[in-house]
PDB file of N, CA and C in Angstrom:
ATOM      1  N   UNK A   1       0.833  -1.189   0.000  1.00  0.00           N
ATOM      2  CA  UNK A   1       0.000   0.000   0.000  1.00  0.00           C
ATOM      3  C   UNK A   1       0.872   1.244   0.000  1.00  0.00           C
ATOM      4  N   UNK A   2       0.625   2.133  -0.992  1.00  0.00           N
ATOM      5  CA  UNK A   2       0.926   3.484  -0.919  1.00  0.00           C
ATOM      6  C   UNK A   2       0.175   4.300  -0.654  1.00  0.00           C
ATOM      7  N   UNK A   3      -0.108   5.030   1.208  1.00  0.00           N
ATOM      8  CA  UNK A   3      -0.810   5.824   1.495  1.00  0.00           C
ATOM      9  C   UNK A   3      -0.581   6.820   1.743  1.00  0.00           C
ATOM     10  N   UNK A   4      -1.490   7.987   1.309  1.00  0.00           N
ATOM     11  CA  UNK A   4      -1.574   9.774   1.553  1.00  0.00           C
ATOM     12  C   UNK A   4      -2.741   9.973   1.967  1.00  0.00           C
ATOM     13  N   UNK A   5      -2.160  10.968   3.146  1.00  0.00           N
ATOM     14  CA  UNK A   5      -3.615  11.573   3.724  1.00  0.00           C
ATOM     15  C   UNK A   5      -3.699  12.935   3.318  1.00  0.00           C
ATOM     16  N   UNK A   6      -5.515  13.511   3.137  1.00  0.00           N
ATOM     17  CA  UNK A   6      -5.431  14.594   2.766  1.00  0.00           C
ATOM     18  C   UNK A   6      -7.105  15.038   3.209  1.00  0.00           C
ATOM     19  N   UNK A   7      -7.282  16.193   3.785  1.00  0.00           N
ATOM     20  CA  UNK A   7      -8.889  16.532   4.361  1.00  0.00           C
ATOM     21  C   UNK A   7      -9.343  16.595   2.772  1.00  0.00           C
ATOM     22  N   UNK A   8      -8.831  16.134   1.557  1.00  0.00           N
ATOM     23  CA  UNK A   8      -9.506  16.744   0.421  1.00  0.00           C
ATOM     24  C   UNK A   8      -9.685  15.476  -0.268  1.00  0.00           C
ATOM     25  N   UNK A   9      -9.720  13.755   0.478  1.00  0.00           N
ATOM     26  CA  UNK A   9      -9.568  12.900   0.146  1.00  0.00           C
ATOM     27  C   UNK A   9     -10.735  12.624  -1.168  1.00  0.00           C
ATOM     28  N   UNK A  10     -11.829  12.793  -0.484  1.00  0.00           N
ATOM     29  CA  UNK A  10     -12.807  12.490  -1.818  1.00  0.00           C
ATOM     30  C   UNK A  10     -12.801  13.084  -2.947  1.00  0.00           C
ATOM     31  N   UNK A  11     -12.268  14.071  -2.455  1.00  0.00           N
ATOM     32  CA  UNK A  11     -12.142  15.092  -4.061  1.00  0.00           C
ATOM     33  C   UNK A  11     -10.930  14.529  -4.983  1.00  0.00           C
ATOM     34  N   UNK A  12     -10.112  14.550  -4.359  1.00  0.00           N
ATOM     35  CA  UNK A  12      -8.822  13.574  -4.893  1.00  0.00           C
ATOM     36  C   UNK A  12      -9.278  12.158  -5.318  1.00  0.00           C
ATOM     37  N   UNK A  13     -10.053  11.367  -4.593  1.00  0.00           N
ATOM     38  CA  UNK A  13     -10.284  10.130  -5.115  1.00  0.00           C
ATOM     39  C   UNK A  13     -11.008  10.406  -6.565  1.00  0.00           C
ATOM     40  N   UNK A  14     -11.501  10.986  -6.395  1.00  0.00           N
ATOM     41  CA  UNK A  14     -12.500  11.588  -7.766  1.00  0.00           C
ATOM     42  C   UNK A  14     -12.010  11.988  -8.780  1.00  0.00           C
ATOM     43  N   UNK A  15     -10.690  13.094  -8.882  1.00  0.00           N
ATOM     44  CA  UNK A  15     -10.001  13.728  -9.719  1.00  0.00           C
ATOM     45  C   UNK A  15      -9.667  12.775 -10.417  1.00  0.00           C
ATOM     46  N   UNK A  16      -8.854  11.712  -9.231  1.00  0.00           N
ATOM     47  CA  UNK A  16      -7.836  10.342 -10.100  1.00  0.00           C
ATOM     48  C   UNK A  16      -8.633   9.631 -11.185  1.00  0.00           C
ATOM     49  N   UNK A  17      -9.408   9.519 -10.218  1.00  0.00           N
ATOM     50  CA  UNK A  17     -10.802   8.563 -10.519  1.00  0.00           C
ATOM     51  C   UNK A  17     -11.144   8.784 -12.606  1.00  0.00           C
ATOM     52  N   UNK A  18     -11.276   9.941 -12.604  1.00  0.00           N
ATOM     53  CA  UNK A  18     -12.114  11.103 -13.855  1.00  0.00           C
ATOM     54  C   UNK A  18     -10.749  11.032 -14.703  1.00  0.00           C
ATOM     55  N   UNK A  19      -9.713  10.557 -14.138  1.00  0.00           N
ATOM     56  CA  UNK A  19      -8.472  10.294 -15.772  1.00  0.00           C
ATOM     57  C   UNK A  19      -7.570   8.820 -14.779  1.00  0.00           C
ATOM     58  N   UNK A  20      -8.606   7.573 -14.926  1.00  0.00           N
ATOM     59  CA  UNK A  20      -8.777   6.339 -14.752  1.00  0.00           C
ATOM     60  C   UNK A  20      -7.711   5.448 -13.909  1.00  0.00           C
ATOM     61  N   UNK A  21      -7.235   6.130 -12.672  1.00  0.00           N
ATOM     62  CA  UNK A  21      -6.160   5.957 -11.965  1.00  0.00           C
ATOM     63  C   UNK A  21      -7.067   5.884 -10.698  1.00  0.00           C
ATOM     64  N   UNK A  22      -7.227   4.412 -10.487  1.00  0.00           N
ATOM     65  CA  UNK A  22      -7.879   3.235  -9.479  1.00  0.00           C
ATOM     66  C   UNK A  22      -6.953   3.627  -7.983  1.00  0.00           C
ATOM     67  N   UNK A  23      -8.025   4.101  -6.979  1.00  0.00           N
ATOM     68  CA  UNK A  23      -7.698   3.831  -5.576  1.00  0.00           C
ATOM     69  C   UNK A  23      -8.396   3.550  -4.741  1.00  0.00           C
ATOM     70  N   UNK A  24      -8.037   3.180  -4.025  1.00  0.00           N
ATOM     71  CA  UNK A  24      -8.994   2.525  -2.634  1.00  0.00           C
ATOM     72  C   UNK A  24      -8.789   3.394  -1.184  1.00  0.00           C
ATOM     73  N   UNK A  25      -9.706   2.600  -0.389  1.00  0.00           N
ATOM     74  CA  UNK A  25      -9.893   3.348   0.755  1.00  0.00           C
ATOM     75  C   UNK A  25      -9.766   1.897   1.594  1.00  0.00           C
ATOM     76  N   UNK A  26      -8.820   1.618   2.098  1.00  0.00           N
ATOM     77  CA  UNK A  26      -8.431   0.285   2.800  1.00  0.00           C
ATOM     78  C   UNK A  26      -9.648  -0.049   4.030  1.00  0.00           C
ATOM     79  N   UNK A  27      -9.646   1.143   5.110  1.00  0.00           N
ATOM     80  CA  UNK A  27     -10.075   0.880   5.948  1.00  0.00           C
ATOM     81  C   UNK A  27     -10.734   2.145   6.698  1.00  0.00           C
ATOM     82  N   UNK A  28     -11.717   2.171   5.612  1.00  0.00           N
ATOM     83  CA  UNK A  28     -13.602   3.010   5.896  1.00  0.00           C
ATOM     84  C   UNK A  28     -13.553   3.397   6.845  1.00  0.00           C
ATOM     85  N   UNK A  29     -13.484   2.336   8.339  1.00  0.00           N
ATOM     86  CA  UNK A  29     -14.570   2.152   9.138  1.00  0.00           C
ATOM     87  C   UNK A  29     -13.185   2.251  10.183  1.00  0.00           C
ATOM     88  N   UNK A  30     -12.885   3.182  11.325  1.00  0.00           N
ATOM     89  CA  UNK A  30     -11.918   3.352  12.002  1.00  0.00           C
ATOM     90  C   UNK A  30     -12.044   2.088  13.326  1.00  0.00           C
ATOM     91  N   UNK A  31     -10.844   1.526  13.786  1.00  0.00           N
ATOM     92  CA  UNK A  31     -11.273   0.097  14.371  1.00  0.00           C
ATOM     93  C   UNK A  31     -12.413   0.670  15.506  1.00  0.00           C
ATOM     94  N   UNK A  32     -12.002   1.402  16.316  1.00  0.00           N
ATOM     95  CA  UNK A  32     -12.698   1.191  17.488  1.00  0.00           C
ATOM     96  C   UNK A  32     -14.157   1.338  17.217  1.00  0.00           C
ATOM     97  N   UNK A  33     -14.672   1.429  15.833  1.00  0.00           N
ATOM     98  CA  UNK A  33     -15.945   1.541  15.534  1.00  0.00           C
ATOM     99  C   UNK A  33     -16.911   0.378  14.727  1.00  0.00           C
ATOM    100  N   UNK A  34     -15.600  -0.675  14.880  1.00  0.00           N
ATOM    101  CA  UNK A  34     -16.070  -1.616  14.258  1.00  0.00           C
ATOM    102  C   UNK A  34     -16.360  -2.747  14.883  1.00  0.00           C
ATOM    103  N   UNK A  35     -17.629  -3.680  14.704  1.00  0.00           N
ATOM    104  CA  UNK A  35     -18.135  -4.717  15.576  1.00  0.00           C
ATOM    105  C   UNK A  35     -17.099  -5.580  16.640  1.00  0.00           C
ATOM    106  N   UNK A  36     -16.435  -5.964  16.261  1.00  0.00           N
ATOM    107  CA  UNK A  36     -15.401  -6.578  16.721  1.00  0.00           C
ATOM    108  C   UNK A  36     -14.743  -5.811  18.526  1.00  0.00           C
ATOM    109  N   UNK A  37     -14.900  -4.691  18.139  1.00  0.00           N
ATOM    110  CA  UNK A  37     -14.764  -3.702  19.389  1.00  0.00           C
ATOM    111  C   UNK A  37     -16.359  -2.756  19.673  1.00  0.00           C
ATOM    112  N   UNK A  38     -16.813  -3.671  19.957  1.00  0.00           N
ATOM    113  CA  UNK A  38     -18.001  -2.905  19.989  1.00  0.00           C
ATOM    114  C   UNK A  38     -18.437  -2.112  21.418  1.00  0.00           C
ATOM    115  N   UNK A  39     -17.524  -2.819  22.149  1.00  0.00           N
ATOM    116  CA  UNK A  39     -17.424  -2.066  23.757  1.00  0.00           C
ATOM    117  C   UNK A  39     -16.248  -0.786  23.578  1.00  0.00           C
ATOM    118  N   UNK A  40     -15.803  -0.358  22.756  1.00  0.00           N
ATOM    119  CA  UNK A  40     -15.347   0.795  22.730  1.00  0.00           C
ATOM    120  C   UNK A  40     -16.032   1.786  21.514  1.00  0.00           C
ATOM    121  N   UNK A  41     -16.737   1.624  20.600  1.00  0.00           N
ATOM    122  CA  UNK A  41     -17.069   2.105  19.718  1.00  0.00           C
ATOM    123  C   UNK A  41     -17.778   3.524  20.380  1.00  0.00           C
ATOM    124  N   UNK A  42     -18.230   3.696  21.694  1.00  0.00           N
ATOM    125  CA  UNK A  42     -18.771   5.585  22.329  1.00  0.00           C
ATOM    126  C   UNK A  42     -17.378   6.021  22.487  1.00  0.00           C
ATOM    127  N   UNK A  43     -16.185   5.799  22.343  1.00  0.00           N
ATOM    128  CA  UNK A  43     -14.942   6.071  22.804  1.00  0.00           C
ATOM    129  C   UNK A  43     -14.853   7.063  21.927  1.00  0.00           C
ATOM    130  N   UNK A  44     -14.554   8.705  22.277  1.00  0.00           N
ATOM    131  CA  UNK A  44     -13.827   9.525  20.952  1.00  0.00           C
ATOM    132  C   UNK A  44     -12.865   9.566  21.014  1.00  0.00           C
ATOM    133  N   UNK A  45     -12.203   8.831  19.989  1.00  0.00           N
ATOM    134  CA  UNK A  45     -10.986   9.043  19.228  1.00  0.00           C
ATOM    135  C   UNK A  45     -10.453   9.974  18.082  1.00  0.00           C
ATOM    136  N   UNK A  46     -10.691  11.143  18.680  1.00  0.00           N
ATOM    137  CA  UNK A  46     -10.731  12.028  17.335  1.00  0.00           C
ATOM    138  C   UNK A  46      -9.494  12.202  16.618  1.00  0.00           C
ATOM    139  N   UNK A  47      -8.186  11.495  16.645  1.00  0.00           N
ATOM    140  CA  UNK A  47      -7.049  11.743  15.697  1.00  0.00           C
ATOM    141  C   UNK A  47      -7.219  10.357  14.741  1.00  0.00           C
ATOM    142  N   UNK A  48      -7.961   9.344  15.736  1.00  0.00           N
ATOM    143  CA  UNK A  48      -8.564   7.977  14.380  1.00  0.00           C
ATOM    144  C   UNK A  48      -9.451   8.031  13.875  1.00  0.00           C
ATOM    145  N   UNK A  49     -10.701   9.175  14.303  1.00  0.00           N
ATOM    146  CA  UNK A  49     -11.719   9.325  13.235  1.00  0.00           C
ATOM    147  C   UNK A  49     -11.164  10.478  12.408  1.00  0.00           C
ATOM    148  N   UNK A  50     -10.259  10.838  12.318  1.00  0.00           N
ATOM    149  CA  UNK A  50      -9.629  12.095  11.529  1.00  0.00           C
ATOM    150  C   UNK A  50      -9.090  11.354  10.177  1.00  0.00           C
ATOM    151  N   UNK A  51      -8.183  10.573  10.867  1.00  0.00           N
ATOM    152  CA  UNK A  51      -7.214   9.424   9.778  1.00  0.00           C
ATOM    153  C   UNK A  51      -8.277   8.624   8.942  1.00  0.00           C
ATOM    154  N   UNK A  52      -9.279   8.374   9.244  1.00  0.00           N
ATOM    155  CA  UNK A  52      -9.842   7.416   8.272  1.00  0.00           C
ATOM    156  C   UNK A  52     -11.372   7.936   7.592  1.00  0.00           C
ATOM    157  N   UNK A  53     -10.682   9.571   7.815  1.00  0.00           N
ATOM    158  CA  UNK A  53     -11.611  10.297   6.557  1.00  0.00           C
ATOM    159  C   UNK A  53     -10.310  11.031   5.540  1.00  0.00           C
ATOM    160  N   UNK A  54      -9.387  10.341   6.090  1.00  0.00           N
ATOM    161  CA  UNK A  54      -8.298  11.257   5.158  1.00  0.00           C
ATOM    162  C   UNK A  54      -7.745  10.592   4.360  1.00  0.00           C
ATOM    163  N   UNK A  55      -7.569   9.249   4.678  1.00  0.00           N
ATOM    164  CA  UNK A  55      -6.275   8.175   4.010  1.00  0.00           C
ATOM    165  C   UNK A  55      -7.036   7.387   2.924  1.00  0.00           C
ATOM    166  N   UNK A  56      -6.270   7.867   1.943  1.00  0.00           N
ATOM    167  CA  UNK A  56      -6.708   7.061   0.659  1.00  0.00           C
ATOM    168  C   UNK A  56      -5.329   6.317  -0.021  1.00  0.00           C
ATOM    169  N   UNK A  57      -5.235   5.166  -0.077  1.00  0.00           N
ATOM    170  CA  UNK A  57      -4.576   4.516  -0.966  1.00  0.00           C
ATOM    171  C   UNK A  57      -4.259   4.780  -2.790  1.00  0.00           C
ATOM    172  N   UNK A  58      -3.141   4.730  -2.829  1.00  0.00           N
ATOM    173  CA  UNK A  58      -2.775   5.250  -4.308  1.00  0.00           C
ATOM    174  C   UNK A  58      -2.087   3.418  -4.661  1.00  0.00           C
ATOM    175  N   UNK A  59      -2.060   3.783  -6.540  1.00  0.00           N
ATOM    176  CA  UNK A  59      -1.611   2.919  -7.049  1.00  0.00           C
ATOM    177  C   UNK A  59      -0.307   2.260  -6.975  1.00  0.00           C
ATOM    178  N   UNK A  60       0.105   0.728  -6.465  1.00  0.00           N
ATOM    179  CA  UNK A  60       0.998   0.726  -6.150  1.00  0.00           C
ATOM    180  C   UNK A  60       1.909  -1.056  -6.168  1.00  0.00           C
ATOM    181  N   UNK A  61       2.349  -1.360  -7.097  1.00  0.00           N
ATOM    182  CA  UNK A  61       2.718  -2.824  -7.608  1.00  0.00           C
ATOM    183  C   UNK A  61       4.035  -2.677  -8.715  1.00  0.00           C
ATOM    184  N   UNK A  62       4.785  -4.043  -8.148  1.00  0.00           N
ATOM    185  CA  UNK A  62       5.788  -4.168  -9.266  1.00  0.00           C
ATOM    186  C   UNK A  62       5.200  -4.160 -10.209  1.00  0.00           C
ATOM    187  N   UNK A  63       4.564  -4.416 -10.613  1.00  0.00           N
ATOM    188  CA  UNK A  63       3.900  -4.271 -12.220  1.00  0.00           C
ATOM    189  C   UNK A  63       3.337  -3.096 -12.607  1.00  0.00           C
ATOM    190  N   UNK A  64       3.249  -2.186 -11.748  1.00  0.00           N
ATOM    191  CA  UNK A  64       3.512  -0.843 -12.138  1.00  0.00           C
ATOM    192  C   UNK A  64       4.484   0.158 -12.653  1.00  0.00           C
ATOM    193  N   UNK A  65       4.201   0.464 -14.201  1.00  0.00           N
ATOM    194  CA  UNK A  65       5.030   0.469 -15.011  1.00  0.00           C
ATOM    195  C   UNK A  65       5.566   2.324 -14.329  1.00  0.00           C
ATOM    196  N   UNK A  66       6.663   2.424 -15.735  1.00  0.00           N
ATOM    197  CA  UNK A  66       7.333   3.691 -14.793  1.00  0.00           C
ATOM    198  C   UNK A  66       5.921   4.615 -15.530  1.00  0.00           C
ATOM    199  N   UNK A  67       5.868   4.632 -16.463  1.00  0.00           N
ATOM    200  CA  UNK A  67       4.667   5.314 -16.774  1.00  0.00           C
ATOM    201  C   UNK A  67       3.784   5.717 -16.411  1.00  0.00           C
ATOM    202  N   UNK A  68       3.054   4.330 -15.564  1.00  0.00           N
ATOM    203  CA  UNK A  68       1.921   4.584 -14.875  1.00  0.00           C
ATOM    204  C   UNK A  68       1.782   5.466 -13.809  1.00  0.00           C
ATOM    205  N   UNK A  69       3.533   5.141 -13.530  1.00  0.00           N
ATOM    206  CA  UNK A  69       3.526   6.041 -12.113  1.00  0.00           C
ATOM    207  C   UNK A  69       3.504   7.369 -12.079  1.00  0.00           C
ATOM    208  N   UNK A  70       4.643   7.928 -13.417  1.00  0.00           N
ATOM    209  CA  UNK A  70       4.537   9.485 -13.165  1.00  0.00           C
ATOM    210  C   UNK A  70       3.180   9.789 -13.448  1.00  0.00           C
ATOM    211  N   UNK A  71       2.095   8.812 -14.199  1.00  0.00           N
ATOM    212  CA  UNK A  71       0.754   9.532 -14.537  1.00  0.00           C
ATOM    213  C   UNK A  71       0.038   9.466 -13.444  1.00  0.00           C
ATOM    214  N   UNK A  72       0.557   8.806 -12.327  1.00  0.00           N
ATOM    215  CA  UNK A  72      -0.349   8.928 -11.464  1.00  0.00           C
ATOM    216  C   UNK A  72       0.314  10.595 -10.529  1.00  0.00           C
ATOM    217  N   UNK A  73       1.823  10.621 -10.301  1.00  0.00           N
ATOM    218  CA  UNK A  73       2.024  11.659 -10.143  1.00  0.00           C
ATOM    219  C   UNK A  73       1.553  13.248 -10.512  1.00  0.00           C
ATOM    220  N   UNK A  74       1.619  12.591 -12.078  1.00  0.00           N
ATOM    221  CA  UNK A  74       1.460  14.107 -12.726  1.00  0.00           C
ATOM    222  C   UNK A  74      -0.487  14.260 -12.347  1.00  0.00           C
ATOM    223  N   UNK A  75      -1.017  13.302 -11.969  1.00  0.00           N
ATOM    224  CA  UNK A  75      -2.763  13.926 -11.456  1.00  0.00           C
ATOM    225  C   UNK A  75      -2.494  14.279 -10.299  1.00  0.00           C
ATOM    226  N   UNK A  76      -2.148  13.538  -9.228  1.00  0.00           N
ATOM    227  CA  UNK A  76      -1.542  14.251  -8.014  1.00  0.00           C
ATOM    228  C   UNK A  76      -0.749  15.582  -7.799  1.00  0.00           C
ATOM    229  N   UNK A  77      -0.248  15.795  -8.728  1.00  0.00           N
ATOM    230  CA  UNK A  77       0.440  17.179  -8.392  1.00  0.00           C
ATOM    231  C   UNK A  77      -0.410  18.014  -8.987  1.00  0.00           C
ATOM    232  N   UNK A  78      -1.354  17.791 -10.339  1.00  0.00           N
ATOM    233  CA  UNK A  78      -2.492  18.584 -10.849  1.00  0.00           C
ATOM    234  C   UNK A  78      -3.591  18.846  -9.691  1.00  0.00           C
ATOM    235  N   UNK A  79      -3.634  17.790  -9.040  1.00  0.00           N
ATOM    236  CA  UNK A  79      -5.245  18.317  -8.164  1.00  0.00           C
ATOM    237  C   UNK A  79      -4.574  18.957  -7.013  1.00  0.00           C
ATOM    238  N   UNK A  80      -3.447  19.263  -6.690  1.00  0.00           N
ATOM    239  CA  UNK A  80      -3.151  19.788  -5.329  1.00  0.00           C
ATOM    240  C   UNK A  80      -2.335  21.569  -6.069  1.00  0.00           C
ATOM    241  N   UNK A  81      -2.506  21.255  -7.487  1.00  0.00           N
ATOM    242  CA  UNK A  81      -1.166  22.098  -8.110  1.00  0.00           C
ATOM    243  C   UNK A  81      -1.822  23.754  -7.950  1.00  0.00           C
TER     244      UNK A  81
END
């Protein structure tokens, strides 16, 4: 995983998204809010509900050509540019 956080995550997922450069959002749902911990889920954690409205996963595999990469760069530096 190659992750960046940014308060402008959805907009960024979107930009990439709109010139066909695939990312994900690993993990939605911040733990202490998830079933599994369900006796802490009233707990505020506000620097982990912060992080997991921010962190979006970018493209990221040996089989990622050099190409792919600066194009994923060159949208990244366009939507922040």
């Amino acid at each position: 995983l190659f992750v960046v956080r940014t308060p402008k995550r959805d907009a960024l997922q979107r930009h990439l998204a709109e010139r066909g450069i695939q990312t994900m959002i690993h993990y939605p749902i911040p733990p202490h809010k998830q079933r599994a911990y369900a006796e802490w889920s009233e707990k505020g954690l506000p620097v982990t509900e912060r992080i997991h409205t921010e962190a979006l996963s970018l493209p990221m595999s040996p089989f990622l050509g050099e190409g792919d990469a600066k194009a994923v760069i060159r949208a990244v530096r366009a939507f922040f540019g």
